[in-house]
Protein backbone atom coordinates (compact mmCIF):
# COMPACT_ATOMS: atom_id res chain seq x y z
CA UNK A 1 7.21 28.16 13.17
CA UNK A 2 7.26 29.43 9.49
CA UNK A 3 10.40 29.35 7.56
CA UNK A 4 11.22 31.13 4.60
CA UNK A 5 12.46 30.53 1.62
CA UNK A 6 16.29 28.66 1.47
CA UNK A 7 17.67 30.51 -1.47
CA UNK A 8 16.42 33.93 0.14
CA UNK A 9 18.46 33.65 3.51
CA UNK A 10 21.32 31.53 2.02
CA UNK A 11 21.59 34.86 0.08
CA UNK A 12 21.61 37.10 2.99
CA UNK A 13 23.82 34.68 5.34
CA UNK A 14 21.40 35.51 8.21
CA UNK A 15 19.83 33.84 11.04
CA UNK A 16 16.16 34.38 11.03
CA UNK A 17 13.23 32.66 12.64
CA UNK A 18 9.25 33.53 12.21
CA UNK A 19 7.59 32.17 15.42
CA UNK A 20 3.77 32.29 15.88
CA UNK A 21 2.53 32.83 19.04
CA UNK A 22 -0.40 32.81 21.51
CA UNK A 23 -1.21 33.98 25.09
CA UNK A 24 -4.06 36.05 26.74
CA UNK A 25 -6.20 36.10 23.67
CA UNK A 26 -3.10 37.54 21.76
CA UNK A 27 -2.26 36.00 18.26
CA UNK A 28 1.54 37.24 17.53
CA UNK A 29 4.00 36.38 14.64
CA UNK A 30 7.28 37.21 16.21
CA UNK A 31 10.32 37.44 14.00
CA UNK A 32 14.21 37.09 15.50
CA UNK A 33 16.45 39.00 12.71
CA UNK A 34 19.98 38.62 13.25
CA UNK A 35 20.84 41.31 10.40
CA UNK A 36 24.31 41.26 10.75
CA UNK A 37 26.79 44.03 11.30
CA UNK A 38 27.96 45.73 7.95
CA UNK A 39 31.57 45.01 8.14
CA UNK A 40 32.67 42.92 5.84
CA UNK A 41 29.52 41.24 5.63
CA UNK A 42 28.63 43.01 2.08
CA UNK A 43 25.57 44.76 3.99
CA UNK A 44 24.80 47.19 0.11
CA UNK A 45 24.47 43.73 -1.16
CA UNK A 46 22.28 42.80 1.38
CA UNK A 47 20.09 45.43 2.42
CA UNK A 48 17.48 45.44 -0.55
CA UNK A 49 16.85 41.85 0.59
CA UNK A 50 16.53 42.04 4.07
CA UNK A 51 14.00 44.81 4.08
CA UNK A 52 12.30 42.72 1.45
CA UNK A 53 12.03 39.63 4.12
CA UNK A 54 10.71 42.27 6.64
CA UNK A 55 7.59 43.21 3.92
CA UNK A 56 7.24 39.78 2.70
CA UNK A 57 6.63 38.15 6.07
CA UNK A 58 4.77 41.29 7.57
CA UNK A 59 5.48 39.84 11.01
CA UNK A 60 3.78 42.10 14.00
CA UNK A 61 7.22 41.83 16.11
CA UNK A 62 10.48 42.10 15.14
CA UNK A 63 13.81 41.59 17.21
CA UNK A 64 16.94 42.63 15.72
CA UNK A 65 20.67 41.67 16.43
CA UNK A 66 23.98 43.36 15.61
CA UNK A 67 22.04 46.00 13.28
CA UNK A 68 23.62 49.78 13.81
CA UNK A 69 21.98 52.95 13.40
CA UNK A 70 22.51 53.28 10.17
CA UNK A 71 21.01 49.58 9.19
CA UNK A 72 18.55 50.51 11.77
CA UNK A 73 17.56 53.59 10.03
CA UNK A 74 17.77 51.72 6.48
CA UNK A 75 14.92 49.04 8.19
CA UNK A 76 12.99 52.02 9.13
CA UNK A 77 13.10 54.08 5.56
CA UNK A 78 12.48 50.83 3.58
CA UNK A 79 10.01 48.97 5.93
CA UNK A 80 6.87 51.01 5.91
CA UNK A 81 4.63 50.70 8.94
CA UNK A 82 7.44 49.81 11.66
CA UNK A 83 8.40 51.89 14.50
CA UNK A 84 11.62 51.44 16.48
CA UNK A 85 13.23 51.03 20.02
CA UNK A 86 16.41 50.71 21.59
CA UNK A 87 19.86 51.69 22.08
CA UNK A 88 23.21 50.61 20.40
CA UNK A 89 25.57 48.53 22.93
CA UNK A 90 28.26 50.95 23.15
CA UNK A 91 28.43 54.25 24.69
CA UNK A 92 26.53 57.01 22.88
CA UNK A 93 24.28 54.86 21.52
CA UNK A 94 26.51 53.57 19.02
CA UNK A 95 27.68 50.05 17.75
CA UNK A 96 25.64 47.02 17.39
CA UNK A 97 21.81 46.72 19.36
CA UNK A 98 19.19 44.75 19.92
CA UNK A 99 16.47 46.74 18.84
CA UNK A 100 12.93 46.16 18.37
CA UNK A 101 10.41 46.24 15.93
CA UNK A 102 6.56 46.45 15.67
CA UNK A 103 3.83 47.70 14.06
CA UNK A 104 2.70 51.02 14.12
CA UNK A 105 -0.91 50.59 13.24
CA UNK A 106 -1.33 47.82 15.64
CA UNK A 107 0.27 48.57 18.87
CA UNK A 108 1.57 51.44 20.59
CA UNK A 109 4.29 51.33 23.03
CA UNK A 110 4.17 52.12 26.50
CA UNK A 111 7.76 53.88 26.72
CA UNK A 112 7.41 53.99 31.02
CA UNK A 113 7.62 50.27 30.68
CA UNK A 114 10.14 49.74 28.52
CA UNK A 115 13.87 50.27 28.38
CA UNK A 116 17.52 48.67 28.00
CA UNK A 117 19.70 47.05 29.96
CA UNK A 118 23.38 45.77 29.94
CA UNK A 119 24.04 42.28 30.28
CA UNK A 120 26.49 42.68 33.20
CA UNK A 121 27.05 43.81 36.64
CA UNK A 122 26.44 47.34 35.96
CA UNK A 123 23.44 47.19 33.75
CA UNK A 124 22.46 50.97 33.71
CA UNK A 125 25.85 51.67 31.46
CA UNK A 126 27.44 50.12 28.68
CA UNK A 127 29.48 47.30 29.96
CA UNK A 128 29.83 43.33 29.73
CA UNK A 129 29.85 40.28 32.13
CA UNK A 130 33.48 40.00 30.14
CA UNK A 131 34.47 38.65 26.68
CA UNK A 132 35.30 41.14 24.00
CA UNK A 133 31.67 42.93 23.28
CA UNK A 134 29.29 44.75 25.66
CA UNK A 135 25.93 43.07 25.70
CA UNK A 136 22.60 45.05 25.68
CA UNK A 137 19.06 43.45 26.51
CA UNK A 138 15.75 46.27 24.88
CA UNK A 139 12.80 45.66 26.01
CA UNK A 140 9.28 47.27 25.07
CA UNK A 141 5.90 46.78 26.63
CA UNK A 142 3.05 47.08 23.66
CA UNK A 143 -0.21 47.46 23.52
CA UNK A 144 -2.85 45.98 20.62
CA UNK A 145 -4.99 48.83 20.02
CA UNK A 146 -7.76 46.33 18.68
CA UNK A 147 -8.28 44.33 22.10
CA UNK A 148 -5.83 46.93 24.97
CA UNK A 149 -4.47 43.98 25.76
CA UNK A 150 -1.04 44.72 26.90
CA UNK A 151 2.27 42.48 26.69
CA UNK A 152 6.45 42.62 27.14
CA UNK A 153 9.00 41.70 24.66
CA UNK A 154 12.79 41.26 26.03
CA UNK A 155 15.25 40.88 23.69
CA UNK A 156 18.97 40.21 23.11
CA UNK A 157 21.89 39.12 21.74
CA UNK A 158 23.74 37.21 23.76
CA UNK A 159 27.75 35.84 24.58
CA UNK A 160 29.62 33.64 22.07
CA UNK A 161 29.20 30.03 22.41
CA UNK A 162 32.50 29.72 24.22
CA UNK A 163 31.60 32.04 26.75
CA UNK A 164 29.63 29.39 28.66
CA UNK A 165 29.58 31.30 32.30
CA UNK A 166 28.44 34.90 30.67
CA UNK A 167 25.44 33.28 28.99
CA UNK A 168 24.31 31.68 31.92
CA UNK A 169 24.89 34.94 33.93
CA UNK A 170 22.68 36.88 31.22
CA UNK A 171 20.39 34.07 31.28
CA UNK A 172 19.93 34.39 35.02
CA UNK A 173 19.94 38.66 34.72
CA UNK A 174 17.03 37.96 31.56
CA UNK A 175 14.94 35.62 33.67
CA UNK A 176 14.94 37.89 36.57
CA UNK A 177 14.40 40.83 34.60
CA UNK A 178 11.52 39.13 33.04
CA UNK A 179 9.69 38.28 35.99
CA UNK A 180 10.17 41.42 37.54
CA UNK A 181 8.62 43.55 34.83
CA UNK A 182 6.15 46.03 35.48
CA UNK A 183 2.65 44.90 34.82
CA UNK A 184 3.46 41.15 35.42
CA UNK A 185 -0.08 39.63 34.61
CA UNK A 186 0.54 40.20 30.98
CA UNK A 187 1.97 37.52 28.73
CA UNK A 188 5.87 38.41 28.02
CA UNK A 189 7.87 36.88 25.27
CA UNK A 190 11.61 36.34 25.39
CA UNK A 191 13.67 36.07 22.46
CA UNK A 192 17.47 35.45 23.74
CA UNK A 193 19.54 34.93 20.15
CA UNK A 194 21.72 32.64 20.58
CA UNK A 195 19.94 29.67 23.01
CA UNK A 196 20.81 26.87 20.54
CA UNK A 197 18.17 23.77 22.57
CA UNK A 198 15.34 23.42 24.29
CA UNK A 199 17.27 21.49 26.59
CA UNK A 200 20.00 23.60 27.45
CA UNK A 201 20.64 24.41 30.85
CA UNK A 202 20.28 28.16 30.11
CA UNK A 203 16.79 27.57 28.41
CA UNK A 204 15.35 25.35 31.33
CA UNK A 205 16.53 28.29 33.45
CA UNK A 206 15.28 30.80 31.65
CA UNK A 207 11.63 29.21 31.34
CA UNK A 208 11.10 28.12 35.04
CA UNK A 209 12.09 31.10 36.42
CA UNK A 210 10.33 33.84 34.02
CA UNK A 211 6.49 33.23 35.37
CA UNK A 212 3.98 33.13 32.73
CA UNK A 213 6.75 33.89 30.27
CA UNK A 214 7.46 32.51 26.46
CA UNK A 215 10.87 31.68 25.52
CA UNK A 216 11.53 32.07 21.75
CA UNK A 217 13.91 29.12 21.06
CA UNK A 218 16.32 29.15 17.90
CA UNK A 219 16.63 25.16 17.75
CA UNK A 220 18.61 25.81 14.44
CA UNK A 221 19.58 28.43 11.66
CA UNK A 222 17.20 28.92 9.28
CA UNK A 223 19.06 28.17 6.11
């Protein structure tokens, strides 16, 4: 795991995490970017930066929390080389997401196989195990053009530490999600914002259950 610079992310009051990783010949660095909704979180202030991080670190995968279209669409102007998926949380693909991120010249996305889901008993429409925010889960399947070795990427933001029993439920729902996924021989990589340990219940869960699966495990915010 690479971490960058204090001064840059105590600047930006963000959570991110650069993770290498390997599977099936694969060599991956895998970014989690919680960029932070704009209100009242002095996003103008923050947006030159945070694109800069993106083209510093030139990581191959990038997933995204709380960022709306229009800090979406900033990412996308500013970051050259990225395309994007996914849908905002709230109906008509609007308010926060948990979109991805990954590079164009590299991979190219198999759209049949990938998708979004709500983290809830009706996960085909916006909606919410409970608390106060609905909870979406995007997931891609890419391609490396280099090799045509394919692979899955799930990713989400997930309930508020005090919502113990709706992370656990959207661990469960992520697990079997992940090993249900079409093409299931391919490595898949899981990056659930918001798993604080390694030894967490919801982790343990979410790494038995998910066969031939990688967890991407925020032990601690990278400031």
């Amino acid at each position: 795991m690479k971490r960058l610079q204090n001064d840059f992310l105590c600047t930006l009051g963000v959570l991110l995490t650069v993770y290498a990783c390997r599977a099936q010949g694969l060599e991956l660095r895998i970014m989690s970017f919680n960029v932070q909704q704009p209100n009242g979180t002095g996003w103008d202030s923050r947006k030159v930066l945070a694109a800069a991080i993106i083209n510093n670190e030139q990581p191959d995968i990038i997933g995204t929390q709380e960022a709306m279209n229009d800090q979406r669409d900033y990412l996308i102007a500013n970051c050259p080389g990225y395309r994007c998926y996914g849908l905002g949380r709230d109906p008509g693909d609007s308010g926060e997401g948990s979109r991805i991120f990954w590079k164009e010249a590299a991979f190219t996305i198999d759209s049949g196989s990938s998708g979004n889901f709500w983290l809830s008993t009706t996960p085909d429409s916006p909606s919410r195990f409970g608390g106060s925010y609905n909870r979406i889960c995007t997931y891609v399947r890419l391609v490396e053009k280099a090799t045509g070795q394919g692979f899955s990427v799930f990713n989400i933001h997930n309930y508020l530490p005090n919502e113990s029993d709706y992370r656990m439920q959207s661990a469960r729902m992520l697990a079997e999600r992940m090993a249900g996924r079409a093409h299931g021989e391919e490595p898949v990589f899981g990056n659930p914002e918001g798993y604080p340990s390694a030894h967490s219940g919801k982790t343990r869960f979410v790494t038995a259950t998910s066969a031939s699966g990688r967890l991407l495990i925020e032990t601690e915010p990278a400031v």
